[in-house]
N, C-alpha and C. Protein backbone atom coordinates (compact mmCIF):
# COMPACT_ATOMS: atom_id res chain seq x y z
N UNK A 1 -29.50 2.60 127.90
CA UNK A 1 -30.47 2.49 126.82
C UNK A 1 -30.15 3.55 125.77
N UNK A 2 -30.16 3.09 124.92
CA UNK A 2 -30.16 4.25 123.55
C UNK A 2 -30.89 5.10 123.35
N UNK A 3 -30.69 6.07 123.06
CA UNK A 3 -30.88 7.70 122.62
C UNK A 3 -31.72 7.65 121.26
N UNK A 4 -33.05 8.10 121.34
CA UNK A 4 -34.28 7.90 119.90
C UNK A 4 -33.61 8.94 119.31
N UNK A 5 -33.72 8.95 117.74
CA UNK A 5 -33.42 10.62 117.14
C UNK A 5 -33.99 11.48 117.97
N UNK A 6 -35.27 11.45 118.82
CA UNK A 6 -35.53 13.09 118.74
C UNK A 6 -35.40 13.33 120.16
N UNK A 7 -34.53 12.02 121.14
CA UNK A 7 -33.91 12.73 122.46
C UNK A 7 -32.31 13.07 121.93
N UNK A 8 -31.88 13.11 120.56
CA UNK A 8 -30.26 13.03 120.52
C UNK A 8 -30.50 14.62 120.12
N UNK A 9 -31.68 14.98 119.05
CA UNK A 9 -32.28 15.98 118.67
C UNK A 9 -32.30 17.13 119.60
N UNK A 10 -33.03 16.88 120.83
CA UNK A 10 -32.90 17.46 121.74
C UNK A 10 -31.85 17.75 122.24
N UNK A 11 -30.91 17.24 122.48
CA UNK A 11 -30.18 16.87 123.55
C UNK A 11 -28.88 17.82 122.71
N UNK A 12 -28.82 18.17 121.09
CA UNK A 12 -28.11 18.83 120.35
C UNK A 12 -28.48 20.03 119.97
N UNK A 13 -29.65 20.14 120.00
CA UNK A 13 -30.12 21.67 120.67
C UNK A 13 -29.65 22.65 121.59
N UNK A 14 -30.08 21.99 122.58
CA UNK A 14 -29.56 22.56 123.64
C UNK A 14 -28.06 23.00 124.16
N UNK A 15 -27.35 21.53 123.47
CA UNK A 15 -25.85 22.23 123.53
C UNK A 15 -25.72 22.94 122.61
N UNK A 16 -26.48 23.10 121.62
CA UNK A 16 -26.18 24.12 120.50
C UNK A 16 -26.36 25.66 121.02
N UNK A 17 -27.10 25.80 121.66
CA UNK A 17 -27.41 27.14 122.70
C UNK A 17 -28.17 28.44 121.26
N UNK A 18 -29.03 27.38 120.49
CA UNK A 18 -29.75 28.00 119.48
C UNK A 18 -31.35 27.50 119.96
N UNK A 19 -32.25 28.55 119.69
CA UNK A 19 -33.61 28.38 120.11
C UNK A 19 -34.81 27.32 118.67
N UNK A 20 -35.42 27.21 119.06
CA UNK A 20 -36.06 26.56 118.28
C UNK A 20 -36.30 27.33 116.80
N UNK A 21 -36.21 28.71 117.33
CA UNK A 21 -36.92 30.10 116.09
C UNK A 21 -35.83 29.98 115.27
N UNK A 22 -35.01 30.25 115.90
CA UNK A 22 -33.38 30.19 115.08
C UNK A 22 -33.42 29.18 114.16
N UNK A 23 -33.61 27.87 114.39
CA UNK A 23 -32.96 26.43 114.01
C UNK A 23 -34.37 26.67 112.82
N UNK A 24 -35.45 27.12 112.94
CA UNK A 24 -36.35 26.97 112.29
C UNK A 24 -36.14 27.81 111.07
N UNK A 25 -35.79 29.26 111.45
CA UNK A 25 -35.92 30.37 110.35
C UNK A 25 -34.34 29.66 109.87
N UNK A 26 -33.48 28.91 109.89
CA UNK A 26 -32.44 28.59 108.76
C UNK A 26 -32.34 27.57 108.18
N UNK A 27 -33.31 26.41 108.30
CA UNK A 27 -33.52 24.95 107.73
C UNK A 27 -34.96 25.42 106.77
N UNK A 28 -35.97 26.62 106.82
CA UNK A 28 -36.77 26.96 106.69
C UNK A 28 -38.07 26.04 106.78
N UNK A 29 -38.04 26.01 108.05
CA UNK A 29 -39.54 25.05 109.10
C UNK A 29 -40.29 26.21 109.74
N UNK A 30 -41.39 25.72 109.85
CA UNK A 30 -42.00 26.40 111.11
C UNK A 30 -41.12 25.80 112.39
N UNK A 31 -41.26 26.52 113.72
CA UNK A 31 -40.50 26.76 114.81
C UNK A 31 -41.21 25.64 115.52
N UNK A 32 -42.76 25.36 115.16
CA UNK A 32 -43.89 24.14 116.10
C UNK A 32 -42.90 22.68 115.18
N UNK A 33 -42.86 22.76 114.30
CA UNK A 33 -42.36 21.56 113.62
C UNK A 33 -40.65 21.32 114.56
N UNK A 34 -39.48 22.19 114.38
CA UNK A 34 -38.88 21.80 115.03
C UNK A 34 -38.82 21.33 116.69
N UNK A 35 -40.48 21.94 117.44
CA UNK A 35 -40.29 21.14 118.30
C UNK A 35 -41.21 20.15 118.53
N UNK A 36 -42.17 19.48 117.14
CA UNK A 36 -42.66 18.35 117.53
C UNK A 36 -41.23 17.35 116.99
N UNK A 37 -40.28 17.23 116.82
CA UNK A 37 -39.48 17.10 116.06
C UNK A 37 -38.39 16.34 117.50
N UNK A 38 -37.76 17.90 118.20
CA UNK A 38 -37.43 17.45 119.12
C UNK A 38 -37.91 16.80 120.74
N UNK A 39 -39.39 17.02 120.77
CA UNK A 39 -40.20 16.86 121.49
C UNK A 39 -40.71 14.73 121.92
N UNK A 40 -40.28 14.62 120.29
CA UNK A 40 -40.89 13.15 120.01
C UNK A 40 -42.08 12.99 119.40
N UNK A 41 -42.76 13.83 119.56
CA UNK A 41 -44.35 14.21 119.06
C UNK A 41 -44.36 13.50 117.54
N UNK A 42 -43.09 14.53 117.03
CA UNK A 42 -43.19 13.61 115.52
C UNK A 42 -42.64 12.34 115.67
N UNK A 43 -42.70 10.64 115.07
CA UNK A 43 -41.92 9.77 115.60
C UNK A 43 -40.98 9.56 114.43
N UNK A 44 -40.90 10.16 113.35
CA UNK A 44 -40.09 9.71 112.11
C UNK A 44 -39.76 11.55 111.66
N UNK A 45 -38.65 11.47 111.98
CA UNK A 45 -38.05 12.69 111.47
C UNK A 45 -37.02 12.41 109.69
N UNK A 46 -37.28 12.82 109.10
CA UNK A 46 -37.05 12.56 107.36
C UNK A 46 -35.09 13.41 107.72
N UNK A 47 -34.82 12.44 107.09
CA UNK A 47 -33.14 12.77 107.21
C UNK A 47 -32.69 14.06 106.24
N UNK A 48 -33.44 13.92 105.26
CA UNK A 48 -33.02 15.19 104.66
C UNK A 48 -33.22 16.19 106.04
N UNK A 49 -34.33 16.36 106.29
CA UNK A 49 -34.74 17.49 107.24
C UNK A 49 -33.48 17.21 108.61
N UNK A 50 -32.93 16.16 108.63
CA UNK A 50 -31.59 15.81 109.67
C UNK A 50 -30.33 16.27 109.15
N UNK A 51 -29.99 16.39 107.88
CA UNK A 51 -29.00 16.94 107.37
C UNK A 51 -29.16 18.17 107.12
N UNK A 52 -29.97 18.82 107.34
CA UNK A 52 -30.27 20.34 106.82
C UNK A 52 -29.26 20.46 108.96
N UNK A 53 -30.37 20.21 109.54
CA UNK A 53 -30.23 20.51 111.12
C UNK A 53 -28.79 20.01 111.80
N UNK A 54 -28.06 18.84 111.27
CA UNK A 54 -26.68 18.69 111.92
C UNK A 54 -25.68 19.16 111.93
N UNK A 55 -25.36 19.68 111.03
CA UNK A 55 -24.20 20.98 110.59
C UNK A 55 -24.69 22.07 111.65
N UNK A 56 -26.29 22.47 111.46
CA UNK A 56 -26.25 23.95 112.77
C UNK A 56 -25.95 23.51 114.38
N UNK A 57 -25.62 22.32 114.73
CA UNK A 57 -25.92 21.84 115.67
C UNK A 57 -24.81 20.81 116.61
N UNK A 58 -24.00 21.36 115.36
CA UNK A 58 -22.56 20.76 115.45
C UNK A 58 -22.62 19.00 116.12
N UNK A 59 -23.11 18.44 114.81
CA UNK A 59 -23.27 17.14 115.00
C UNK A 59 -23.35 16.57 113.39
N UNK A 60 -23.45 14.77 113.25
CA UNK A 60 -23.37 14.56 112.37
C UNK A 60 -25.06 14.06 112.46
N UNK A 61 -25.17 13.82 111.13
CA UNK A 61 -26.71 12.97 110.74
C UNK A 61 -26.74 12.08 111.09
N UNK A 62 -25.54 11.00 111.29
CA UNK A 62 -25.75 9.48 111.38
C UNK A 62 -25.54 9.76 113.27
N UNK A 63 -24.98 10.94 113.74
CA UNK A 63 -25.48 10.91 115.66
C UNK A 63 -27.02 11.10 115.65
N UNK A 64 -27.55 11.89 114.98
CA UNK A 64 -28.95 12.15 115.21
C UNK A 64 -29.48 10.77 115.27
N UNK A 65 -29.50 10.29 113.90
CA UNK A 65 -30.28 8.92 113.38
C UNK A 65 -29.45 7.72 114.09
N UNK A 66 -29.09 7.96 115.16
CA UNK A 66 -28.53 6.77 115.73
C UNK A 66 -27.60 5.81 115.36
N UNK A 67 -26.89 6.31 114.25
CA UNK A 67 -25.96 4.96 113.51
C UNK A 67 -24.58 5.70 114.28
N UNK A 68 -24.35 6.35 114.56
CA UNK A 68 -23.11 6.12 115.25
C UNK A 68 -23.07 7.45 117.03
N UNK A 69 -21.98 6.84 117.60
CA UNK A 69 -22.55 8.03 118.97
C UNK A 69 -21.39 9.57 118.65
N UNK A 70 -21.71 10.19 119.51
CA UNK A 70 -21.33 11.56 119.82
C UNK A 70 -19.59 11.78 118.92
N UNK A 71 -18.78 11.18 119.36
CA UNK A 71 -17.24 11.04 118.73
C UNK A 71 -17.44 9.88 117.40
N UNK A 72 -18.27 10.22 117.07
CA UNK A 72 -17.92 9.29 115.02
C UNK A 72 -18.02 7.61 115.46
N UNK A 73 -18.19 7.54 116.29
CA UNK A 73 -18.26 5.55 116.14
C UNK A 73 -19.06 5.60 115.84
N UNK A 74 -19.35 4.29 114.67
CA UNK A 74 -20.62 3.38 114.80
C UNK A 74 -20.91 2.63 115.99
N UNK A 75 -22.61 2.61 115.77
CA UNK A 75 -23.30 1.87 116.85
C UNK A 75 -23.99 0.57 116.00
N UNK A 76 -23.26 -0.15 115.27
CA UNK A 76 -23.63 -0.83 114.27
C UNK A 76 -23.21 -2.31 115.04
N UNK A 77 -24.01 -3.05 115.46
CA UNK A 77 -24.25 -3.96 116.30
C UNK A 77 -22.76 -5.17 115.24
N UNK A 78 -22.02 -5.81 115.80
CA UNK A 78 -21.30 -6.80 115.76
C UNK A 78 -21.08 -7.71 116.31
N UNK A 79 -21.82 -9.36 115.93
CA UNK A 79 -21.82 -10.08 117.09
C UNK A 79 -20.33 -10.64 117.59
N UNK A 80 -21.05 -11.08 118.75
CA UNK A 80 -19.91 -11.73 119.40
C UNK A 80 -19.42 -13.20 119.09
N UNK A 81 -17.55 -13.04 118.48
CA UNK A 81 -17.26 -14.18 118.35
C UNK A 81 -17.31 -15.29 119.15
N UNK A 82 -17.49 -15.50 120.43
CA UNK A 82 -17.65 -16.30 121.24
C UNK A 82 -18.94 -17.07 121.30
N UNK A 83 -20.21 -16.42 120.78
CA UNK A 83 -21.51 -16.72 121.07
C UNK A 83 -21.73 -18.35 119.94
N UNK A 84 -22.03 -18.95 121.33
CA UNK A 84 -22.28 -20.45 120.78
C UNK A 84 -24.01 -20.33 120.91
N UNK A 85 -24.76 -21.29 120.14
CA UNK A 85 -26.70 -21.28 120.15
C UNK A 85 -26.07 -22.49 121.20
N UNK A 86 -27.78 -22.11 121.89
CA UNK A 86 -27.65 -23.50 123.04
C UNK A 86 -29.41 -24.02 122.57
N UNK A 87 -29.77 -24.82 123.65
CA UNK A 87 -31.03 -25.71 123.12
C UNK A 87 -31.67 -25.20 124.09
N UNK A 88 -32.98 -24.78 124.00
CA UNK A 88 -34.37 -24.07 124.66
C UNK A 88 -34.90 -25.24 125.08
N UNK A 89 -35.65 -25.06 126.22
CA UNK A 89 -36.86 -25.97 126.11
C UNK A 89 -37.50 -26.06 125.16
N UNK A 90 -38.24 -25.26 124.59
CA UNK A 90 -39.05 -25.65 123.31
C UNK A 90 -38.42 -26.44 122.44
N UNK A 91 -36.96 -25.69 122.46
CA UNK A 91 -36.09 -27.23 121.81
C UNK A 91 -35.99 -28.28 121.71
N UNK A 92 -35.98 -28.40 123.00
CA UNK A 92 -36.34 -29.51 123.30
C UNK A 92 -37.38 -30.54 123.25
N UNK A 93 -38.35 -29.84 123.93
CA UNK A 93 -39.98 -30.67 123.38
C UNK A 93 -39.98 -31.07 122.03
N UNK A 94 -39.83 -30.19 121.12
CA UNK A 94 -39.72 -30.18 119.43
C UNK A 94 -38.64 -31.75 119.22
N UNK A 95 -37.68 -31.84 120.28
CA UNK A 95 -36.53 -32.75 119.24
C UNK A 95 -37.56 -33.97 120.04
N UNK A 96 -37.99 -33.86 121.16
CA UNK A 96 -38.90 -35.29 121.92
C UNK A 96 -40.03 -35.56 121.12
N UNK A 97 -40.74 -34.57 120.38
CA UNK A 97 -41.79 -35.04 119.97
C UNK A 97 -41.47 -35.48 118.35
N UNK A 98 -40.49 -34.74 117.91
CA UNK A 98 -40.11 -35.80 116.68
C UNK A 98 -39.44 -36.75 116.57
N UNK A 99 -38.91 -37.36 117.92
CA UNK A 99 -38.50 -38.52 118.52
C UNK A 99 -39.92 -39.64 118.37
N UNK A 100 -40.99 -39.16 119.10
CA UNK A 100 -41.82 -39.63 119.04
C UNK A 100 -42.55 -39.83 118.19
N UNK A 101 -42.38 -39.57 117.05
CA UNK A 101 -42.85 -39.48 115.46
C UNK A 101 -42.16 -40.54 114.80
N UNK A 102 -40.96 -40.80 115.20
CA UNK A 102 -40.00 -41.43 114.58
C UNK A 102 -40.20 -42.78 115.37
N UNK A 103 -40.64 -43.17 116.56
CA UNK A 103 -40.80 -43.75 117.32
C UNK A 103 -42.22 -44.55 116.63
N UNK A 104 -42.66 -44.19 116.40
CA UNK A 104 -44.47 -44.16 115.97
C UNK A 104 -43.84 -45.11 114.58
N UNK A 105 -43.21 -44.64 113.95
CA UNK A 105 -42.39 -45.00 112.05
C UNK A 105 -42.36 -46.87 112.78
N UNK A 106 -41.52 -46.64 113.46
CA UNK A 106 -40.77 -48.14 113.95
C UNK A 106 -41.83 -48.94 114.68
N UNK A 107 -42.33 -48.51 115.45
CA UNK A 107 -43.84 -49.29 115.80
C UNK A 107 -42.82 -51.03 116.77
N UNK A 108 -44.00 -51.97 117.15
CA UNK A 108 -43.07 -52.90 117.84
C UNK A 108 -42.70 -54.19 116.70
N UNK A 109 -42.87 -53.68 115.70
CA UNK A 109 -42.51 -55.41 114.21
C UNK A 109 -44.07 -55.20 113.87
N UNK A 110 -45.08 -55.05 114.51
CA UNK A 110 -46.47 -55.42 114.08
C UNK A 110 -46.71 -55.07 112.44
N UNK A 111 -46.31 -53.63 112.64
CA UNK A 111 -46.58 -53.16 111.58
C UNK A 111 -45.39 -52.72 110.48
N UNK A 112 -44.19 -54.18 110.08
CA UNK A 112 -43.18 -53.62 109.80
C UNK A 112 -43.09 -52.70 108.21
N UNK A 113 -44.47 -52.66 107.39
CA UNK A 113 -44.28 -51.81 106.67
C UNK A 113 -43.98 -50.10 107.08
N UNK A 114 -44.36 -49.78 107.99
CA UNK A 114 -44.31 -48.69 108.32
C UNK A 114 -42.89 -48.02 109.10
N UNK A 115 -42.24 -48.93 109.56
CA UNK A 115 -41.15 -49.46 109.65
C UNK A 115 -39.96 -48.76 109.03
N UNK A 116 -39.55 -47.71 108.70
CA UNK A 116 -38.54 -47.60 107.53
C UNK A 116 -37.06 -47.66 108.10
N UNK A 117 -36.69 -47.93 109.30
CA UNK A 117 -35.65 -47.55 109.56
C UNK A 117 -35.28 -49.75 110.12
N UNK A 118 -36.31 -50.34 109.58
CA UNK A 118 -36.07 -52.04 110.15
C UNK A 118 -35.58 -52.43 111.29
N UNK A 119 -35.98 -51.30 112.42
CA UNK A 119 -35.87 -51.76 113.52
C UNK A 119 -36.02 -52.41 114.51
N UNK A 120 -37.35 -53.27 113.67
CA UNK A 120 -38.32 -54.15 114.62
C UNK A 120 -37.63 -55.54 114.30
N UNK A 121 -36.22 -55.49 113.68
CA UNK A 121 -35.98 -56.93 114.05
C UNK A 121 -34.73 -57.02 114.83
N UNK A 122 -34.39 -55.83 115.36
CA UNK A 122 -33.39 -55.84 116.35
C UNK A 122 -33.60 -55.67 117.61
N UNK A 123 -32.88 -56.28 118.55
CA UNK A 123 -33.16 -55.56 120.43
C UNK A 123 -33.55 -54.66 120.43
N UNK A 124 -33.82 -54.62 121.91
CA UNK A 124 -34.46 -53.44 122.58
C UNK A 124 -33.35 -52.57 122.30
N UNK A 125 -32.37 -53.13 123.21
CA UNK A 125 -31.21 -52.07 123.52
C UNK A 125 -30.38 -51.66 122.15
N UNK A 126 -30.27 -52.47 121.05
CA UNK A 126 -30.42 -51.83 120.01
C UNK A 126 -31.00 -50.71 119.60
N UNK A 127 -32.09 -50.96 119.38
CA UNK A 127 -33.20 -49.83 119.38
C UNK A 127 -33.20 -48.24 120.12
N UNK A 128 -32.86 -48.87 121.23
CA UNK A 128 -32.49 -47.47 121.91
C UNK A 128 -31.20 -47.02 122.07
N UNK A 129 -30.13 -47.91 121.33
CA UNK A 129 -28.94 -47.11 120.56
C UNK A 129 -28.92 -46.05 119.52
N UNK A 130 -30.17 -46.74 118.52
CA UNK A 130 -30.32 -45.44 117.22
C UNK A 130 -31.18 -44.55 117.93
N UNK A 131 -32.26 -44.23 118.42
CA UNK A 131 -32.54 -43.49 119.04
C UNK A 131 -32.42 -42.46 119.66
N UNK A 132 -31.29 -42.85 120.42
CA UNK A 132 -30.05 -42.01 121.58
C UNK A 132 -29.54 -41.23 120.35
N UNK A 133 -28.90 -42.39 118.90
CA UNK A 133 -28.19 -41.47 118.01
C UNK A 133 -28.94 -40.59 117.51
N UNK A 134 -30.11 -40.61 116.96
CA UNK A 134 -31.16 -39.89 116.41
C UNK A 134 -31.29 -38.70 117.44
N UNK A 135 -31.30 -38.83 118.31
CA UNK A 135 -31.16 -37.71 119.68
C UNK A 135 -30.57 -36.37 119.21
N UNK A 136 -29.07 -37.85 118.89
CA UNK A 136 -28.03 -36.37 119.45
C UNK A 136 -28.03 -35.77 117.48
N UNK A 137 -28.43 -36.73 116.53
CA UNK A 137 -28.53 -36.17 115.34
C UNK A 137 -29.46 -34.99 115.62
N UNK A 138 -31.09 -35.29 116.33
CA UNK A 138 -31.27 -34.03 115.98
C UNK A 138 -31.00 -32.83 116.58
N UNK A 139 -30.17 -33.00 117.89
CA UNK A 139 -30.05 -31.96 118.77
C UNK A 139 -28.64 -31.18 117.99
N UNK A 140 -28.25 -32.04 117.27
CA UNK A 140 -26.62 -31.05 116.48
C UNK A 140 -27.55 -30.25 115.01
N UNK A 141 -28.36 -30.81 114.64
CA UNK A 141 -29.17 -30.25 113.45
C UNK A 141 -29.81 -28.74 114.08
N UNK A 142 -30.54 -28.75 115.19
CA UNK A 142 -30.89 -27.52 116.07
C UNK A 142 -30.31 -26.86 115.85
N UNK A 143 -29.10 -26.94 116.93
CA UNK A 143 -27.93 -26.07 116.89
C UNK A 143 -27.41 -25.77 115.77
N UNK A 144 -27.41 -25.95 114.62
CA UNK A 144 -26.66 -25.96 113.79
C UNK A 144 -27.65 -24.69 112.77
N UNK A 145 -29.00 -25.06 112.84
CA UNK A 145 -30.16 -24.37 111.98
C UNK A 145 -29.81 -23.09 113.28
N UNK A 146 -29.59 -22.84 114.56
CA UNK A 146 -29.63 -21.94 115.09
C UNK A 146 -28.35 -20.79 114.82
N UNK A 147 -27.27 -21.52 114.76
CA UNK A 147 -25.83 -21.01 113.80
C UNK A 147 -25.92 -20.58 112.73
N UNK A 148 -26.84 -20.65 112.11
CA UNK A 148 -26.80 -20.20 110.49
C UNK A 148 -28.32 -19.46 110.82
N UNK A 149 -29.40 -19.17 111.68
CA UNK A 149 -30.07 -18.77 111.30
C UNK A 149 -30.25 -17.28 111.98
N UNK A 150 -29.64 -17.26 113.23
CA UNK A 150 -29.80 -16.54 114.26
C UNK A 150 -29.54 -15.11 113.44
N UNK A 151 -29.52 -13.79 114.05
CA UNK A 151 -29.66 -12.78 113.50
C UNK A 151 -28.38 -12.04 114.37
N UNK A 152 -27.88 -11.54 113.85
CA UNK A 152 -26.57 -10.63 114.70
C UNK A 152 -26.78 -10.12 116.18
N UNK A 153 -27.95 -9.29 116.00
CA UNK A 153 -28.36 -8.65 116.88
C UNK A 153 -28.26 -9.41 118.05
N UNK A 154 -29.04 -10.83 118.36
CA UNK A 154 -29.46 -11.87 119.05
C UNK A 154 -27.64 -12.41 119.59
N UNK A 155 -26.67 -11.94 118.88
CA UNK A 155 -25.86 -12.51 119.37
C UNK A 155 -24.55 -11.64 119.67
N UNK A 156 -25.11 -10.64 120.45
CA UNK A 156 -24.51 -9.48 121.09
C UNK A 156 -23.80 -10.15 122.56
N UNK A 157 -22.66 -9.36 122.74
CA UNK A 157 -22.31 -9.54 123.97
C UNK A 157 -23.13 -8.91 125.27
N UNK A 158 -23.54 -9.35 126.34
CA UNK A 158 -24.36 -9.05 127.05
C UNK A 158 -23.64 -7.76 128.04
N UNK A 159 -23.35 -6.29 128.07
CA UNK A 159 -22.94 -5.75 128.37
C UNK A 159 -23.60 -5.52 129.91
N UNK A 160 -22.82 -5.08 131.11
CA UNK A 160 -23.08 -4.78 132.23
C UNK A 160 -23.80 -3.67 132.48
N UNK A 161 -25.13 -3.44 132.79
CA UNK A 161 -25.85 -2.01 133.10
C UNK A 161 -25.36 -1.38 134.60
């Protein structure tokens, strides 16, 4: 699990082998502030006040603030080329019940104005040819709104704990 600013805070302190008084009397803080700071107490530590503190502490701002770890990498999430969207249940229900909407359109001939797709003058098994196609139309439309919509993050490689 990842490191909040103010356990990396901590955690650069201490290897710094400087006391709170110290770190305080040269960023010019009170000594309680640097340790609601490293404590967590505070939950938003202001980066200026992170760049004053990373240089004494022999670290960078972006280790504190979490954008990259201890040796200069970024921790800047890149998804994985491999990651294909798959179909949820809810997906599913969603593509059945606008199946069933569409189903409702076509009706049995009774009502062929409503009708838009003129299916009520073909077979059954007709019928449940476009259907099937309508299926898989909307199940590639899903996937497809899920490919373009998904967010990076969501499509991380699942690393081993």
């Amino acid at each position: 699990m990842a490191l909040t600013p103010s356990e990396r805070l901590k955690q650069a302190i201490k290897n710094s082998n400087l006391t709170h008084t110290q770190l305080a009397d040269k960023v010019g803080l009170g000594k309680s502030s640097i340790q609601r700071y490293s404590s967590g107490e505070t939950k938003k530590i202001s980066v200026d006040i992170v760049d004053k503190l990373a240089p004494l502490l022999g670290v960078t701002t972006a280790y504190i603030m979490g954008w990259e770890d201890v040796n200069g990498h970024s921790l800047k999430q890149t998804p994985d080329p491999n990651w294909q969207p798959s179909i949820t249940k809810k997906d599913e229900r969603t593509i059945q019940e606008r199946l069933e909407e569409i189903k409702l359109g076509i009706g049995d001939g009774a009502n062929a104005a409503n009708d838009g797709l003129g299916l009520h003058e073909y077979s059954e098994n007709t019928q449940r040819a476009v259907m099937s196609a309508i299926e898989v139309a909307l199940t590639a439309m899903a996937l497809e709104r899920k490919e373009r919509f998904t967010p990076n993050k969501y499509k991380q490689v699942k690393e081993d704990s």
